[in-house]
Structures are given as C-alpha cells and as structure tokens.
N, C-alpha and C. Protein backbone atom coordinates (compact mmCIF):
# COMPACT_ATOMS: atom_id res chain seq x y z
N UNK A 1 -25.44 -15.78 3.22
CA UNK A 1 -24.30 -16.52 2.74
C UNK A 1 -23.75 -15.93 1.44
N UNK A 2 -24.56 -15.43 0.61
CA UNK A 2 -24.12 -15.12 -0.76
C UNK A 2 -23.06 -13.32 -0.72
N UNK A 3 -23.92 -12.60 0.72
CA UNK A 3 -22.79 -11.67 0.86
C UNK A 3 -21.55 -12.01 1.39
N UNK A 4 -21.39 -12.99 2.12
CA UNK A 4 -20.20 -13.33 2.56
C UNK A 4 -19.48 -14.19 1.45
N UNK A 5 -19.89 -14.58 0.72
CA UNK A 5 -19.25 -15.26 -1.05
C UNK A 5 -18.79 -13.46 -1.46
N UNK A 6 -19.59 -13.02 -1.97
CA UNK A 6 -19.24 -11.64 -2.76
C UNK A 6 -18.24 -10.49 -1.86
N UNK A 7 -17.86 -10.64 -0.43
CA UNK A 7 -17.26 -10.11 0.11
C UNK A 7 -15.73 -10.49 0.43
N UNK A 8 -15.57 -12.05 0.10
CA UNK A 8 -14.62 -12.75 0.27
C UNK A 8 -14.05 -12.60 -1.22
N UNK A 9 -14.78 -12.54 -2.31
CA UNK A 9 -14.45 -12.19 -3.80
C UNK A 9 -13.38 -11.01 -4.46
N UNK A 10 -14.51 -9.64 -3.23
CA UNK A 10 -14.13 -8.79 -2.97
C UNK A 10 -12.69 -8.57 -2.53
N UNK A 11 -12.91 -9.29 -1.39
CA UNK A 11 -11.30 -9.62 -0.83
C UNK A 11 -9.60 -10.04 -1.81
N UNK A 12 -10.40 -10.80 -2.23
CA UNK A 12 -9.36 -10.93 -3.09
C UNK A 12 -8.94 -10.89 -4.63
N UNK A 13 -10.20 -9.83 -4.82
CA UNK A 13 -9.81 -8.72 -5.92
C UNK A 13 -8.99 -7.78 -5.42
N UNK A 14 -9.15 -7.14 -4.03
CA UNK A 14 -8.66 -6.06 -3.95
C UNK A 14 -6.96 -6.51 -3.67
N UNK A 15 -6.81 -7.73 -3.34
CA UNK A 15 -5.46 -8.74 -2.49
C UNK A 15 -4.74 -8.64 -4.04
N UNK A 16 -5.93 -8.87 -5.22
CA UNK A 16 -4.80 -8.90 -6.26
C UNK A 16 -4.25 -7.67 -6.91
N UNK A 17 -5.25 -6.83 -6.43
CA UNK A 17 -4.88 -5.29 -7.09
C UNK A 17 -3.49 -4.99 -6.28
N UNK A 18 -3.56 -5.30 -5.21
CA UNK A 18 -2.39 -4.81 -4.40
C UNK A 18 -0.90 -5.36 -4.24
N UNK A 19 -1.62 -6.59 -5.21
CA UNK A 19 0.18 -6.99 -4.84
C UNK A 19 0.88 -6.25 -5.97
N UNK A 20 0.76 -6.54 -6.97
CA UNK A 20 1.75 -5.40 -8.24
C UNK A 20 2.24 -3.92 -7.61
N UNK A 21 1.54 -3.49 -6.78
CA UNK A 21 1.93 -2.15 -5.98
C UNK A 21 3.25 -2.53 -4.92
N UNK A 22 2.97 -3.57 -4.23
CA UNK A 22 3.02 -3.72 -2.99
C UNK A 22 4.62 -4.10 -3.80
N UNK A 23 4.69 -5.00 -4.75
CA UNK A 23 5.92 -5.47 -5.41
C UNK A 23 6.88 -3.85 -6.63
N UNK A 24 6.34 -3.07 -6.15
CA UNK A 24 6.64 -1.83 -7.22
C UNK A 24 6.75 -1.94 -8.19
N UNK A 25 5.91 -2.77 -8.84
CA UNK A 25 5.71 -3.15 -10.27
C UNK A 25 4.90 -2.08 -11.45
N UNK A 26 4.53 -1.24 -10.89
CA UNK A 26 3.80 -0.41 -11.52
C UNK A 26 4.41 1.12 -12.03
N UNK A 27 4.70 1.45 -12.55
CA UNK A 27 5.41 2.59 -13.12
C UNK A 27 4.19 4.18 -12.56
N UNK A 28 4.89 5.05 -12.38
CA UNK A 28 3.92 5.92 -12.20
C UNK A 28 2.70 6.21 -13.57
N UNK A 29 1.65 6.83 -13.30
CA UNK A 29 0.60 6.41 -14.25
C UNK A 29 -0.57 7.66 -13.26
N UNK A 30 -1.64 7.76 -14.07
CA UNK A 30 -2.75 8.41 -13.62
C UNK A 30 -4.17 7.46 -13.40
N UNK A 31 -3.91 6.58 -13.27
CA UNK A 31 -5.11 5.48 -13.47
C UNK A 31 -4.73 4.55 -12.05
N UNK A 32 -3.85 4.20 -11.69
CA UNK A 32 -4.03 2.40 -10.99
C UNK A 32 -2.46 2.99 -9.94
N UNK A 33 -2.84 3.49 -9.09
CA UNK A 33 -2.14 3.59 -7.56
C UNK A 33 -2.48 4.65 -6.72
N UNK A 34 -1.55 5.51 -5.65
CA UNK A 34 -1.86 5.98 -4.96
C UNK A 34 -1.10 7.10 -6.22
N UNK A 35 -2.28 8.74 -5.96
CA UNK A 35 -2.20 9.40 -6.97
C UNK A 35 -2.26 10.57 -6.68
N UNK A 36 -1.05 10.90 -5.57
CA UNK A 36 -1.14 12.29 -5.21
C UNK A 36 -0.19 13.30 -5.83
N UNK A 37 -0.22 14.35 -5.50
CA UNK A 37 0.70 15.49 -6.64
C UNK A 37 2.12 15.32 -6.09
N UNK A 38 2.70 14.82 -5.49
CA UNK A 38 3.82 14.35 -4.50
C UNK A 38 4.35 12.77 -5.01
N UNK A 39 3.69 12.04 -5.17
CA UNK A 39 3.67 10.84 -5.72
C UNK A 39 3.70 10.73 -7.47
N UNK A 40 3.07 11.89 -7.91
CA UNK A 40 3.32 11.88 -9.75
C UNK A 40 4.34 12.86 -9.65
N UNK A 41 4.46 13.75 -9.48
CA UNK A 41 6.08 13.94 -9.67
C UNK A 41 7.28 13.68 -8.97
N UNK A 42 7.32 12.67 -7.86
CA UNK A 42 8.52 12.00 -7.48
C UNK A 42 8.53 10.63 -7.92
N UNK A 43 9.49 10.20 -8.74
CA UNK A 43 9.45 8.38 -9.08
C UNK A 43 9.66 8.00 -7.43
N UNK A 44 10.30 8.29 -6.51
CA UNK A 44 11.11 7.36 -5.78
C UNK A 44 9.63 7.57 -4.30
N UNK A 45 9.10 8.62 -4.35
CA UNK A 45 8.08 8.56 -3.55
C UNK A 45 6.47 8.07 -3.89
N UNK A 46 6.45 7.75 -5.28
CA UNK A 46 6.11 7.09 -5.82
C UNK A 46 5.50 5.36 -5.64
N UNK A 47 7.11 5.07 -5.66
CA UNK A 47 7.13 3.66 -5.71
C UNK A 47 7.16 3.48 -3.76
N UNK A 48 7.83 4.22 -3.04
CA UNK A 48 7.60 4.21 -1.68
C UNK A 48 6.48 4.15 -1.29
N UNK A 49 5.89 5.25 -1.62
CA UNK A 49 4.10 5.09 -1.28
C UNK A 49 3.16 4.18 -1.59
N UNK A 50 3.12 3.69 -2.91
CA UNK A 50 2.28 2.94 -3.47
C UNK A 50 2.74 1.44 -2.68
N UNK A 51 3.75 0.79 -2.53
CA UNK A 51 4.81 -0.29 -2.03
C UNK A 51 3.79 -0.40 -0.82
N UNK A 52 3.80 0.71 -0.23
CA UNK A 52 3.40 0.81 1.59
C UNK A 52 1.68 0.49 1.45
N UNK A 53 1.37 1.89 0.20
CA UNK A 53 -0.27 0.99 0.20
C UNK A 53 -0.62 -0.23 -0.32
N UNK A 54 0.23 -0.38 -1.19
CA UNK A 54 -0.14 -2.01 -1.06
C UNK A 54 -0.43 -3.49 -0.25
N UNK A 55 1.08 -2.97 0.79
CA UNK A 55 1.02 -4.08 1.94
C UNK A 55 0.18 -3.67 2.95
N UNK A 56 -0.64 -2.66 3.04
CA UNK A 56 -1.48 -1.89 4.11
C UNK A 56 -2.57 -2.71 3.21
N UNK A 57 -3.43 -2.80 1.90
CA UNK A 57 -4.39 -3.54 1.45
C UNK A 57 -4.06 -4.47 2.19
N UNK A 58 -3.13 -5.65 1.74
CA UNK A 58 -3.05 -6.69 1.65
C UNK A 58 -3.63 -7.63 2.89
N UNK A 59 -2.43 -6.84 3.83
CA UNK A 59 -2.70 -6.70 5.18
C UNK A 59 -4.41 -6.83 5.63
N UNK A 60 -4.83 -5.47 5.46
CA UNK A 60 -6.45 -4.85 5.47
C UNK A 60 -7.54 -6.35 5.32
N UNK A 61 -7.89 -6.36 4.01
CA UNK A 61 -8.39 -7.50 3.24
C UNK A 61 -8.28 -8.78 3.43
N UNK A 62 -6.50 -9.29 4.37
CA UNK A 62 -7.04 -10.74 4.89
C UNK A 62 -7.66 -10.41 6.30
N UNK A 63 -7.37 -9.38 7.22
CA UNK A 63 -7.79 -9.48 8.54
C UNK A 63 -9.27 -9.76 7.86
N UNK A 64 -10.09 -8.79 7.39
CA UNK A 64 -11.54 -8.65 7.09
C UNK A 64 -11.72 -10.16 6.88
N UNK A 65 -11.09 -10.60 5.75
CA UNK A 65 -11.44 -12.01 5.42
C UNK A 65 -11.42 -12.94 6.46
N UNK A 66 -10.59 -12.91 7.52
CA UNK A 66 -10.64 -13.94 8.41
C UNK A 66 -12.04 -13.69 9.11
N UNK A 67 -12.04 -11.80 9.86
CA UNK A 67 -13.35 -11.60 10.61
C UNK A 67 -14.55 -12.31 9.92
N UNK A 68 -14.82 -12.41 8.64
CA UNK A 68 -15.82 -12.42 8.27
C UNK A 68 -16.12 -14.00 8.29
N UNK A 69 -14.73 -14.81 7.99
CA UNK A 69 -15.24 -16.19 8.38
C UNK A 69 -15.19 -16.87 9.70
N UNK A 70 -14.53 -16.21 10.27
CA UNK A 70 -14.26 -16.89 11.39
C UNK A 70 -15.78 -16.44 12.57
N UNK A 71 -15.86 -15.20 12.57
CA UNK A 71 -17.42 -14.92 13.22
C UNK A 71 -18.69 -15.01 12.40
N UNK A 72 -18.57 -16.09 11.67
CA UNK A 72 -19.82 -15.63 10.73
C UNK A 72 -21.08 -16.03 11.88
N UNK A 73 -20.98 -16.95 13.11
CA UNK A 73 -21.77 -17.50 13.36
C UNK A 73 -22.24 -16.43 14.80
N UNK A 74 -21.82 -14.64 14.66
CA UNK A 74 -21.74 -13.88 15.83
C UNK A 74 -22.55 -12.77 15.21
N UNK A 75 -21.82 -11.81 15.72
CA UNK A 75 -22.49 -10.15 15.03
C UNK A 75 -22.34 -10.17 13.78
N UNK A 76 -21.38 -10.86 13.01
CA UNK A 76 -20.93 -10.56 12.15
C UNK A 76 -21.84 -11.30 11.02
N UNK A 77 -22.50 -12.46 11.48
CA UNK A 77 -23.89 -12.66 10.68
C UNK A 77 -24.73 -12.01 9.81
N UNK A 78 -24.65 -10.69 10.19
CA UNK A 78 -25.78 -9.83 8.99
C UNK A 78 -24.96 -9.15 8.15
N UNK A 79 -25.61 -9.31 7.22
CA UNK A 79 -24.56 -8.29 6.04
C UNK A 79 -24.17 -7.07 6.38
N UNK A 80 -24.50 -6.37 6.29
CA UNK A 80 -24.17 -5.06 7.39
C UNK A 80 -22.98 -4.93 7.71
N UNK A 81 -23.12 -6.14 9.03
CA UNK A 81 -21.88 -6.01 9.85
C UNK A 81 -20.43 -6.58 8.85
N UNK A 82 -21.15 -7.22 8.30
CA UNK A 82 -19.80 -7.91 6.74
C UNK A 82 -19.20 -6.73 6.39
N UNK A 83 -20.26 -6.27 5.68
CA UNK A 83 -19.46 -5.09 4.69
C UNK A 83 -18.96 -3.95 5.50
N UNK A 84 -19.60 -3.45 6.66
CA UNK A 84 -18.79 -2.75 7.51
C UNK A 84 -17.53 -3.40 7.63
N UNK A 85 -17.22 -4.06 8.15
CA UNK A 85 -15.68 -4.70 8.67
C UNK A 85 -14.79 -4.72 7.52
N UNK A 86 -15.16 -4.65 5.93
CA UNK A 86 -14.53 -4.56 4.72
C UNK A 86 -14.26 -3.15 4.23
N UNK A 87 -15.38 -2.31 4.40
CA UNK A 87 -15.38 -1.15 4.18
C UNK A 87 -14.49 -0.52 5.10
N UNK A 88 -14.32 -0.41 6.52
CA UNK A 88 -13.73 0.16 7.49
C UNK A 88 -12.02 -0.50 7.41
N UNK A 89 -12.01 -1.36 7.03
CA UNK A 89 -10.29 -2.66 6.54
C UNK A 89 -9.81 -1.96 5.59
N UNK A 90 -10.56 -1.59 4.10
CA UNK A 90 -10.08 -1.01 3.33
C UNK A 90 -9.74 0.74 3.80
N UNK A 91 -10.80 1.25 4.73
CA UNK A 91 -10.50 2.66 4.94
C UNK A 91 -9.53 2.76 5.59
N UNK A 92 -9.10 2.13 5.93
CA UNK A 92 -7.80 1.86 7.26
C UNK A 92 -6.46 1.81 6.76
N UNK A 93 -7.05 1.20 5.79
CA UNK A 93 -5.43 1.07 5.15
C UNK A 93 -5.14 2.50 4.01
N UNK A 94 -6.71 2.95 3.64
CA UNK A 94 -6.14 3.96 2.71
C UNK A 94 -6.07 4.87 3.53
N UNK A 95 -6.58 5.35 4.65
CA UNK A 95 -6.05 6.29 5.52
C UNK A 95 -4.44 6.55 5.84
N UNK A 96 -3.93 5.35 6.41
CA UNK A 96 -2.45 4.39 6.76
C UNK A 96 -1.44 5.16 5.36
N UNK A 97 -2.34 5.06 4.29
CA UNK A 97 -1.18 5.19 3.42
C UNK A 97 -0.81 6.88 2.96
N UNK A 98 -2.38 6.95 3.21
CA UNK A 98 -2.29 8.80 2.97
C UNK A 98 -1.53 9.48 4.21
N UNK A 99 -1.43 9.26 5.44
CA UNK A 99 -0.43 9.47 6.47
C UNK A 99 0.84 8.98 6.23
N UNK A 100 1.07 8.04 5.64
CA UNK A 100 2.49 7.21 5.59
C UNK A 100 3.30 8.86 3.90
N UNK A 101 2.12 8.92 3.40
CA UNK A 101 2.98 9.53 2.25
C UNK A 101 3.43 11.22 2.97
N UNK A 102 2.41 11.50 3.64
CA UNK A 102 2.45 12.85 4.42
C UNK A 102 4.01 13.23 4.90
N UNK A 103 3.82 12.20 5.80
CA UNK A 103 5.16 12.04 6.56
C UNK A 103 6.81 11.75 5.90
N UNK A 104 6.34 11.11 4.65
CA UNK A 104 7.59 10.96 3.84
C UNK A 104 8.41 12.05 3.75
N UNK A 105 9.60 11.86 4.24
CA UNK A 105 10.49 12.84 3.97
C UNK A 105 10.55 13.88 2.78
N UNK A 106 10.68 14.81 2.09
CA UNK A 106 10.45 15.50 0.92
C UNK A 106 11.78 15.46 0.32
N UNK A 107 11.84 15.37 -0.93
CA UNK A 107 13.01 15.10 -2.10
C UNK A 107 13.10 16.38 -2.59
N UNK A 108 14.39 17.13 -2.82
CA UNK A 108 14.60 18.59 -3.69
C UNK A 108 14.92 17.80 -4.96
C-alpha cells in the first residue's frame, strides 16, 4: 500500500511539473524542459516541443494513476508491477515527445 501512496505522489509531482510546460509558461532555460540543441536555439520550437511534452506527461501519469488504482486488487498488486506501469507511462511520453520534436518542421 505505501508504494502505491508514493507512486500516486509521484504522479502528481510529475502532473505538476508538466503543466507550466504544457501551458508554455516556461521561457527557454538549461535546467527544467525538453533540452535539445533544436529546442535551445529555436524560441518557437521550443515552446512547441516542450507544450507537446507536457500534455504527453500529463496524459502519461493520469492513465498510470488510474492503472494503479483501479487494478490494485490484480497483477498490478506487487510493487513491481506499480512502478513498471509508471516508469513505462513516463517513458512513453518522453519517447512521444522526442519523436514529436524530430519531426517538427525545421525553421531557417
């Protein structure tokens, strides 16, 4: 029970990291977004990218949160299977976003 407390915590630490992104609230920076060499020197791909990883967290982090409460009483019982389904939610979405920036059109 106490991993599924600290995983749901989890959840929505990461729900809060993401909305300021997700809202393009964040100015480019070297610390706190998506931080590729494409993304620090374009503002506008920038705020595109980071925008997209944000709602890809957001997204990510409630599915997990629901899996984790809604089956607690299945596979999803052992910690393990918890933090897998969080770990693999979050990889999903940072995958999602590193493809989403790939594909972004390129700015001269």
């Amino acid at each position: 029970m106490l991993v599924t407390i600290a995983l749901l915590v989890a959840c929505v630490i990461v729900a809060a990291v993401a909305v300021p992104l997700m809202l393009r609230l964040i100015p480019q920076n070297r610390i706190y977004g998506v931080r590729t060499e494409r993304t620090l020197s374009q503002e506008t791909a920038w705020f595109e990218v980071n925008a997209y990883g944000g709602r890809a967290l957001l997204v990510a982090v409630g599915v997990a949160a629901l899996l984790i409460v809604s089956y607690q009483g299945t596979w999803l019982r052992a910690a393990w299977s918890q933090l897998a389904v969080f770990l693999l939610a979050v990889a999903a979405a940072v995958a999602a976003t590193l493809v989403y920036e790939r594909r972004l059109p390129r700015q001269e």
